[in-house]
N, C-alpha and C. Protein backbone atom coordinates (compact mmCIF):
# COMPACT_ATOMS: atom_id res chain seq x y z
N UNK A 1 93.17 -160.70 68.76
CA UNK A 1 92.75 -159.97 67.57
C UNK A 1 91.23 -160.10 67.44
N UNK A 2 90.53 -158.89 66.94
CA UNK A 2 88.78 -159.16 66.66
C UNK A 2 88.83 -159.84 66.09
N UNK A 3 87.82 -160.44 65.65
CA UNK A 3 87.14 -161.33 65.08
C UNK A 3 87.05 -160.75 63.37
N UNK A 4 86.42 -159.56 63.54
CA UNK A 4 86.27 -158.97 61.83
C UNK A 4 87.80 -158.47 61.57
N UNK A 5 88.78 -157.98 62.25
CA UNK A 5 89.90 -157.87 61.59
C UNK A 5 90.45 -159.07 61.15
N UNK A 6 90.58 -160.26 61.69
CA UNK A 6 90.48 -161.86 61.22
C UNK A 6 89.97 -161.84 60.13
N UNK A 7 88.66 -161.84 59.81
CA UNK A 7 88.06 -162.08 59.35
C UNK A 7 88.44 -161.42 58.07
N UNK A 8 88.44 -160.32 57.81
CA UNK A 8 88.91 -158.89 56.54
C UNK A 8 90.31 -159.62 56.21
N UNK A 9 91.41 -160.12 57.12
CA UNK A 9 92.58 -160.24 56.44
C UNK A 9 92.59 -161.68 56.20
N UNK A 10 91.69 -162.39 56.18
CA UNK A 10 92.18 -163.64 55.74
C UNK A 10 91.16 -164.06 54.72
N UNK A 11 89.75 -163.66 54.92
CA UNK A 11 88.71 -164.14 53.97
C UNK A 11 88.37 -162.93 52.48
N UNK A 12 87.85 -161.85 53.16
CA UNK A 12 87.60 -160.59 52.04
C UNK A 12 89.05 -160.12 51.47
N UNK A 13 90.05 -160.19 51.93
CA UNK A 13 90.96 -159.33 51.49
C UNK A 13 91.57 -159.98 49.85
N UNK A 14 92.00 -161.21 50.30
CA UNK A 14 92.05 -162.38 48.70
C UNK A 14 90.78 -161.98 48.04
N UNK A 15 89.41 -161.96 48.28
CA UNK A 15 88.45 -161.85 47.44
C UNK A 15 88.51 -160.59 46.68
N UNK A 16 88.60 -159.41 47.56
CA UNK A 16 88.49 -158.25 46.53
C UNK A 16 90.01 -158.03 45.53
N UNK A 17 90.95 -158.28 46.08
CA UNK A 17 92.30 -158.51 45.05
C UNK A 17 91.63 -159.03 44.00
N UNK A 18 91.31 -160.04 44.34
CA UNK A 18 90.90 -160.87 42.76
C UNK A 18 89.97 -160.18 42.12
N UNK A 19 88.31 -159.47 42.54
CA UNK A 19 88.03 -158.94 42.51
C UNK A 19 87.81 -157.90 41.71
N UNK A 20 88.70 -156.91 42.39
CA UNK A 20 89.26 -155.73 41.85
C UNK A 20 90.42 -155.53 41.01
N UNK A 21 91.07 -156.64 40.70
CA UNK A 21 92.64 -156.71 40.48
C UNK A 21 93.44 -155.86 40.51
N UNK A 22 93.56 -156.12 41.88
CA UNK A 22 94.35 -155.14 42.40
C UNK A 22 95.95 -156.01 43.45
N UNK A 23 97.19 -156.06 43.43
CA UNK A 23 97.66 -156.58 44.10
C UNK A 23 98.34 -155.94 45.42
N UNK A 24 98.16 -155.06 45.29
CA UNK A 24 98.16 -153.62 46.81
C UNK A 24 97.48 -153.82 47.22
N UNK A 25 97.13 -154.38 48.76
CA UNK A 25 96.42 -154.54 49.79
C UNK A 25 96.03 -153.00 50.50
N UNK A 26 96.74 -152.04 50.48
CA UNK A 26 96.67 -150.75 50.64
C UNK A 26 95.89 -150.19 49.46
N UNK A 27 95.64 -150.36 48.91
CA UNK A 27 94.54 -149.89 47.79
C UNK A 27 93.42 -150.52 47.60
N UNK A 28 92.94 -151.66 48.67
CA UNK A 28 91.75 -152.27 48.97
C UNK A 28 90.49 -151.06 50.03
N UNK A 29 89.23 -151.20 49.73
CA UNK A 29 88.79 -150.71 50.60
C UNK A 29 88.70 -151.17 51.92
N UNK A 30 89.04 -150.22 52.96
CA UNK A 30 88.79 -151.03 54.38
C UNK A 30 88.24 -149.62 55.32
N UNK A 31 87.90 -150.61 56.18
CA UNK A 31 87.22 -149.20 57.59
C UNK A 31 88.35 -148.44 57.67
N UNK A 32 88.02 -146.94 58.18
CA UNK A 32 89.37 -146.36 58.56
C UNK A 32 88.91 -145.66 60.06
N UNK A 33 87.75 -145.04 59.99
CA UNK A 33 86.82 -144.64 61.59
C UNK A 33 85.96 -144.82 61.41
N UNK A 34 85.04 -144.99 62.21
CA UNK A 34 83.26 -144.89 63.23
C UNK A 34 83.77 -143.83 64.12
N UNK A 35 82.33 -142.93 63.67
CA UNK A 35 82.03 -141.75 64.06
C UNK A 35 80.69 -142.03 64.38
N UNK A 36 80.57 -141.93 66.46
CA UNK A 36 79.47 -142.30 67.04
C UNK A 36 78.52 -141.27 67.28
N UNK A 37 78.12 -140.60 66.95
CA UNK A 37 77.25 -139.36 67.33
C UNK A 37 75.71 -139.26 67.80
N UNK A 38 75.48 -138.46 68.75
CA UNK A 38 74.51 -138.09 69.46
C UNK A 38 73.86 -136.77 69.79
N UNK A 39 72.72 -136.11 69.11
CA UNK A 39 72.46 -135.04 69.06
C UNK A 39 70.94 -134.70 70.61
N UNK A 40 71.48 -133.91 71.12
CA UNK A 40 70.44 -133.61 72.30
C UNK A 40 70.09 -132.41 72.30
N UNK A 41 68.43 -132.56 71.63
CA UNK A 41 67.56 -131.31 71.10
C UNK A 41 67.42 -130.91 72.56
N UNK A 42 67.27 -131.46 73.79
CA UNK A 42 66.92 -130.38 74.92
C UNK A 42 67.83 -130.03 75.39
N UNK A 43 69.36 -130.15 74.98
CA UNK A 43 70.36 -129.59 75.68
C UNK A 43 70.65 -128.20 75.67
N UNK A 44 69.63 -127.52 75.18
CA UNK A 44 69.51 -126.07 75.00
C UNK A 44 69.03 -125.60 76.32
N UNK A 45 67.78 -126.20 76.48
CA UNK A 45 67.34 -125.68 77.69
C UNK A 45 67.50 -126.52 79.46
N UNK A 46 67.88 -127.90 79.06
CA UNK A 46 68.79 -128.72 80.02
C UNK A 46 70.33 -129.00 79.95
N UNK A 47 71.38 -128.42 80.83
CA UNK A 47 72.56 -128.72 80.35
C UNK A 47 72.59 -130.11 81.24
N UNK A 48 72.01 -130.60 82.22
CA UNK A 48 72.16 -132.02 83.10
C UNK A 48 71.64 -132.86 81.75
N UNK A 49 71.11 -133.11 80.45
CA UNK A 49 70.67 -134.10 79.93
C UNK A 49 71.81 -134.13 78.43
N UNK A 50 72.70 -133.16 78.55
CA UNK A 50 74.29 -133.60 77.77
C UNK A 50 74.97 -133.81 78.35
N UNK A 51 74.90 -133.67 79.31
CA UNK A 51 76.28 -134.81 80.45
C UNK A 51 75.83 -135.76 80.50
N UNK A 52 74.19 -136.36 80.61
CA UNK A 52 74.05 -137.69 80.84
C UNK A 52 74.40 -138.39 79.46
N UNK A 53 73.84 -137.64 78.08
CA UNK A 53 74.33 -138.37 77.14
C UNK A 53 75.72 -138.18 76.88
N UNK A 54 76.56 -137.61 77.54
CA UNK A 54 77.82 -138.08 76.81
C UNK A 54 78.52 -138.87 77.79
N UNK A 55 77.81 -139.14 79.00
CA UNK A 55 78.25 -140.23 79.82
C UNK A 55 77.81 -141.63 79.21
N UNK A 56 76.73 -141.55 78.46
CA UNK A 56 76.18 -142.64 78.20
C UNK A 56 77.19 -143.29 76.58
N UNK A 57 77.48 -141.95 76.22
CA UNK A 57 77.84 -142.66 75.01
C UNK A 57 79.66 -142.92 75.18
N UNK A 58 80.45 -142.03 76.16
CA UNK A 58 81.21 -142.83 76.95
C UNK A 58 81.61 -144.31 77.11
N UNK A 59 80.39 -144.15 78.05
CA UNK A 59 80.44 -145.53 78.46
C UNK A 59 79.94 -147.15 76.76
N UNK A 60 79.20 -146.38 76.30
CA UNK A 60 79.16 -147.36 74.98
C UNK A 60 80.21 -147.56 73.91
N UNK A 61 80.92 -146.53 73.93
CA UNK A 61 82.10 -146.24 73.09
C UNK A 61 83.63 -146.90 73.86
N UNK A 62 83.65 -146.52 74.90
CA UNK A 62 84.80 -147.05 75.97
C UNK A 62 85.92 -145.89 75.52
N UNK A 63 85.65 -144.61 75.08
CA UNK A 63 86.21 -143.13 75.43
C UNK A 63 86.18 -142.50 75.32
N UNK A 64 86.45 -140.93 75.80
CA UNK A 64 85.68 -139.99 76.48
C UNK A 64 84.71 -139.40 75.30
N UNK A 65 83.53 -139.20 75.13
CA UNK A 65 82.81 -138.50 74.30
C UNK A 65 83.17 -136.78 74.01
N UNK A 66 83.08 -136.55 73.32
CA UNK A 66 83.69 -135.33 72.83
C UNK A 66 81.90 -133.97 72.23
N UNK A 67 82.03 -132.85 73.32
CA UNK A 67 80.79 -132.45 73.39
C UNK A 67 80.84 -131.49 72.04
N UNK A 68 79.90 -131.26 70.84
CA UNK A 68 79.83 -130.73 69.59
C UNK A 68 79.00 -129.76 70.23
N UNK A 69 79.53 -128.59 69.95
CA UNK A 69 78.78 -126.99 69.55
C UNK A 69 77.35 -126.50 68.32
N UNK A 70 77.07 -125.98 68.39
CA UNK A 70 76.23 -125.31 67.09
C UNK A 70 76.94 -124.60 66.18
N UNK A 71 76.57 -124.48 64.73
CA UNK A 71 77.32 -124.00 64.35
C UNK A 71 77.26 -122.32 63.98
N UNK A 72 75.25 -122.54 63.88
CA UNK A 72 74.82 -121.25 63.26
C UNK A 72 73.67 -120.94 64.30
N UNK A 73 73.33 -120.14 64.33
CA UNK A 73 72.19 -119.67 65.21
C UNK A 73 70.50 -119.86 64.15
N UNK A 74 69.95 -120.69 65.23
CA UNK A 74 68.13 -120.80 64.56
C UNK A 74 67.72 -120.73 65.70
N UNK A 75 66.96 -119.36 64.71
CA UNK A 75 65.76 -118.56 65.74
C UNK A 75 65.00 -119.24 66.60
N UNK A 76 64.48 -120.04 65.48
CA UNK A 76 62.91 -120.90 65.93
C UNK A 76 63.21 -121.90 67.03
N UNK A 77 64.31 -122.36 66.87
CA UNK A 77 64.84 -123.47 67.74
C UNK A 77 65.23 -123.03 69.59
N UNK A 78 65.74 -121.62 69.45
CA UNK A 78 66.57 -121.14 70.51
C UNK A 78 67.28 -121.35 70.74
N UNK A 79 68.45 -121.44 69.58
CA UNK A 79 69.87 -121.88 69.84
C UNK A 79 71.06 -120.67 69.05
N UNK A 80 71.38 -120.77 69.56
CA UNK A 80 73.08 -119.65 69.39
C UNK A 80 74.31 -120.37 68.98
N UNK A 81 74.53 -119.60 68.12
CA UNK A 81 75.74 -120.27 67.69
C UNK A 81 76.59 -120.30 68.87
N UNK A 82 77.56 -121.70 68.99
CA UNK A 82 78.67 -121.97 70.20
C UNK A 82 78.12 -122.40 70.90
N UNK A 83 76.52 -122.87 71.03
CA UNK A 83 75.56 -123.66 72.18
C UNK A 83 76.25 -124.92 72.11
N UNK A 84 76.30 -125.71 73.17
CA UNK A 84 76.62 -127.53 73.08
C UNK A 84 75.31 -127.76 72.95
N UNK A 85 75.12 -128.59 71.50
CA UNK A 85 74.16 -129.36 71.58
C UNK A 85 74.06 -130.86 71.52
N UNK A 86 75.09 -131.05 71.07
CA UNK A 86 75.29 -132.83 71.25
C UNK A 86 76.74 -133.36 72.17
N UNK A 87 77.03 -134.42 71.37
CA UNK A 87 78.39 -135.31 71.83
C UNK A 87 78.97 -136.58 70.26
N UNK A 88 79.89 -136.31 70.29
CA UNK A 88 80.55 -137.46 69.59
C UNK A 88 82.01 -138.33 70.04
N UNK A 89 82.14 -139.15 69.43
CA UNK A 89 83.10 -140.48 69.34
C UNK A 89 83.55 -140.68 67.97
N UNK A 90 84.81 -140.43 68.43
CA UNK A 90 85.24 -141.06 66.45
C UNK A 90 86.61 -142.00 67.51
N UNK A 91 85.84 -143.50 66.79
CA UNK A 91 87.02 -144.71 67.31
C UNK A 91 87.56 -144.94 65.69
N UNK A 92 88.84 -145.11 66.24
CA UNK A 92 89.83 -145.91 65.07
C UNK A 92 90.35 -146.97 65.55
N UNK A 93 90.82 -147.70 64.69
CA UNK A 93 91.60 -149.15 64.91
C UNK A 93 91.27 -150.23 65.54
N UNK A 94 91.41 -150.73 67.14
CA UNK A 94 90.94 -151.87 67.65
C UNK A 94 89.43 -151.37 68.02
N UNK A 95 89.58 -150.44 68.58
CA UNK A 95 88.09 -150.00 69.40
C UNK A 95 87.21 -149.97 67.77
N UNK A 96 87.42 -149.76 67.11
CA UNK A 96 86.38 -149.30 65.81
C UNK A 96 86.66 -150.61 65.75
N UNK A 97 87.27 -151.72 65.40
CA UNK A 97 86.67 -153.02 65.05
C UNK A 97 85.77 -153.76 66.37
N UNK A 98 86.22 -153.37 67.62
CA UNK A 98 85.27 -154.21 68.62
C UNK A 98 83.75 -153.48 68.73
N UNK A 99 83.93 -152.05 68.14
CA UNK A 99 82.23 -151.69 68.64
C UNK A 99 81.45 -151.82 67.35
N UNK A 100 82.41 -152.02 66.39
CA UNK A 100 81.81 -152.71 64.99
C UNK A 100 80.77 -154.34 65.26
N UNK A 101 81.59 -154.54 65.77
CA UNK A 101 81.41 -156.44 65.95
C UNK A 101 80.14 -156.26 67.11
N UNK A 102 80.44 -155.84 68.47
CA UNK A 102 79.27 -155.63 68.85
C UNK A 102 77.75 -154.92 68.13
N UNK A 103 77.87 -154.19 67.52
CA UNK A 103 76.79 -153.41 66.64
C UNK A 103 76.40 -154.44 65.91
N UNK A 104 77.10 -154.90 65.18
CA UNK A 104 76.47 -156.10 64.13
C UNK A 104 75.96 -157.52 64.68
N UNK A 105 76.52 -157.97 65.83
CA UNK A 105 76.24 -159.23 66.51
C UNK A 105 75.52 -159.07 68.13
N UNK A 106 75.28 -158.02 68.35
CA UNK A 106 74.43 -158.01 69.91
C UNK A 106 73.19 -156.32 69.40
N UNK A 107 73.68 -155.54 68.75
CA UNK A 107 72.63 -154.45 69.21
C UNK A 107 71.86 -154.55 67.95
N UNK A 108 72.11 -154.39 66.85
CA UNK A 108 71.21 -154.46 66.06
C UNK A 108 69.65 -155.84 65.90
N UNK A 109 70.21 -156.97 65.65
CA UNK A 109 69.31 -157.48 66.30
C UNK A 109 68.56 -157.63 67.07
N UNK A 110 68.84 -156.84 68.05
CA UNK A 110 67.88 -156.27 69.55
C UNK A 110 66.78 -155.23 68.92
N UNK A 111 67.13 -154.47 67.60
CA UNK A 111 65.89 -153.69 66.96
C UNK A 111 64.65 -154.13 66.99
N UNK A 112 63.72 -153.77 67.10
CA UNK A 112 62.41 -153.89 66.85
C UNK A 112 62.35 -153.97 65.64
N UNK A 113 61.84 -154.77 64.89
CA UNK A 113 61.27 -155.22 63.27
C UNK A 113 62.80 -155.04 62.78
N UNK A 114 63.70 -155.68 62.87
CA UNK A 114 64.57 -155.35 62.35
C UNK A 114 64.81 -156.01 61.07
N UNK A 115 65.03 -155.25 59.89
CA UNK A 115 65.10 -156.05 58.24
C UNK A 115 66.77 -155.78 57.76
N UNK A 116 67.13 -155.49 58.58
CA UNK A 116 68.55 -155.03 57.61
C UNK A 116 68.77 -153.79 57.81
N UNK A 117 70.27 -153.67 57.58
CA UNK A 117 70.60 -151.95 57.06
C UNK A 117 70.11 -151.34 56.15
N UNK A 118 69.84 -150.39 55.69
CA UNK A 118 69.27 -149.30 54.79
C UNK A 118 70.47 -149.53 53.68
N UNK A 119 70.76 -149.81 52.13
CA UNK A 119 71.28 -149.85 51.03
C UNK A 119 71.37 -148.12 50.65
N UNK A 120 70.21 -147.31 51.14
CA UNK A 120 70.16 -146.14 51.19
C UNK A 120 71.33 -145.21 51.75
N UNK A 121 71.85 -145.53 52.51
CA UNK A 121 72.92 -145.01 53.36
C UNK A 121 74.01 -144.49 53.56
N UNK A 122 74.44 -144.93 51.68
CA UNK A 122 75.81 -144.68 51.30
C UNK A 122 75.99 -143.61 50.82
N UNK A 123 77.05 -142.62 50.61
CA UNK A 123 76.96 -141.57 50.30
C UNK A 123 77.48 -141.28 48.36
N UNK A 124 78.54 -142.56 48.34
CA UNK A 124 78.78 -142.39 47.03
C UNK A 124 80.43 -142.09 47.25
N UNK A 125 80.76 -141.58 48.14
CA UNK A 125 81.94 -141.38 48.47
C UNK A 125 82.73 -142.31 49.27
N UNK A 126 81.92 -143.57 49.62
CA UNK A 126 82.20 -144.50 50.74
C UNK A 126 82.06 -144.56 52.29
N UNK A 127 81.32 -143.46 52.22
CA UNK A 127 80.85 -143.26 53.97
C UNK A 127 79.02 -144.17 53.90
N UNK A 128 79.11 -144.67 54.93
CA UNK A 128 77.50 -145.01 55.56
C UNK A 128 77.27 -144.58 56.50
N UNK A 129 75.73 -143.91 56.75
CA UNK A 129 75.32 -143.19 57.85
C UNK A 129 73.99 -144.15 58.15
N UNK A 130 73.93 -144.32 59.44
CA UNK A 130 72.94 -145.30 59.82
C UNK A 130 72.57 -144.43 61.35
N UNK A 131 71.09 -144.43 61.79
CA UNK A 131 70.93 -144.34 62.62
C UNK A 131 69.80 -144.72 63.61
N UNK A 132 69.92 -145.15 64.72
CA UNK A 132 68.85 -145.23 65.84
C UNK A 132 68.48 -144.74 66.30
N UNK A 133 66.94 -144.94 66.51
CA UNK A 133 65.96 -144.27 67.54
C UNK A 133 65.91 -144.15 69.08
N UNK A 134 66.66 -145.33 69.04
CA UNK A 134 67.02 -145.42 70.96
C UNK A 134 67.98 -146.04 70.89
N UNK A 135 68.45 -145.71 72.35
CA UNK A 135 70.55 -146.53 72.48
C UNK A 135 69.47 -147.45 73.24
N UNK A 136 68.89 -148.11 73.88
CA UNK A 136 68.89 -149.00 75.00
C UNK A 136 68.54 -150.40 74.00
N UNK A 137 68.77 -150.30 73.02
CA UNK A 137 69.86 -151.71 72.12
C UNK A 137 71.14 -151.66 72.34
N UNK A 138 71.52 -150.97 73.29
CA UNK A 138 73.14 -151.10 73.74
C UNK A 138 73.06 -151.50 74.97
N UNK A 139 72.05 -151.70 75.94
CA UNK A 139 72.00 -152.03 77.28
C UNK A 139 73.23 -152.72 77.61
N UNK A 140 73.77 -152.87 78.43
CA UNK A 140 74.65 -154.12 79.14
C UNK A 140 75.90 -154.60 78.01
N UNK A 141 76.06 -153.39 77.31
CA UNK A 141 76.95 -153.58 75.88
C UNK A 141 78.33 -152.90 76.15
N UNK A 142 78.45 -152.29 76.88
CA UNK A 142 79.41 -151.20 77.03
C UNK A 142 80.84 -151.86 77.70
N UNK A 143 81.94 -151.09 76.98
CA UNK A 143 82.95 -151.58 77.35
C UNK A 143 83.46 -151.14 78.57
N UNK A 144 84.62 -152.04 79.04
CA UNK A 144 85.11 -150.90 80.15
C UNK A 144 86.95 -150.50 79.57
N UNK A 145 87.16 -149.46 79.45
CA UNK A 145 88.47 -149.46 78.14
C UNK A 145 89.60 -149.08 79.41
């Protein structure tokens, strides 16, 4: 078992019951997906540099990356609607708790000036969006699934 699913059912989970008073463990907040995403502004005019990123994020995710379209057409940009311009990952369950645990205990700390997550991030609805400037804080991170 991960470590943070351990961790959620034996330490936080009593805390927010009490908490929240709440005695439904199903009516506690908990992760439900990580949604890994990767947007590649030159994949308009390179299609070899969205295969490399969705090999890359593949391989960081541990399965298959899933290539995202455009939705609307901008002029200025040179893109058409139905262009591939990125790649995503949406992990649930074990894989979303192990690339959780790695993110928090091997890549983030690898940041440059790193102060913390952004408090900014939340949406209000319970989603957080966080993002990096470079994957190669994932170097030598990647699973093999």
């Amino acid at each position: 078992m991960a470590r943070l699913i351990q961790d959620y059912n034996d330490r936080i989970v009593p805390l927010l019951r009490e908490a929240l008073g709440r005695t439904n463990i199903h009516s506690l907040p908990r992760l439900e997906k990580i949604v890994v995403s990767m947007g590649v502004g030159k994949a308009v005019e390179d299609r070899k540099r969205l295969d490399s990123a969705a090999e890359h994020l593949t391989q960081l995710s541990g399965q298959k990356a899933q290539v995202t379209r455009a939705k609307n057409s901008v002029s200025g940009f040179r893109l058409r609607e139905g262009q591939p311009i990125g790649c995503r990952v949406t992990l649930r369950g074990r894989r979303m708790y192990d690339f959780l645990e790695r993110l928090i205990t091997l890549a983030l700390p690898r940041v440059r000036d790193f102060r913390g997550v952004n408090p900014k991030g939340f949406d209000g609805h319970g989603n957080y969006n966080c993002g990096l400037s470079e994957q190669l804080v994932f170097l030598n991170l990647s699973t093999r699934a």
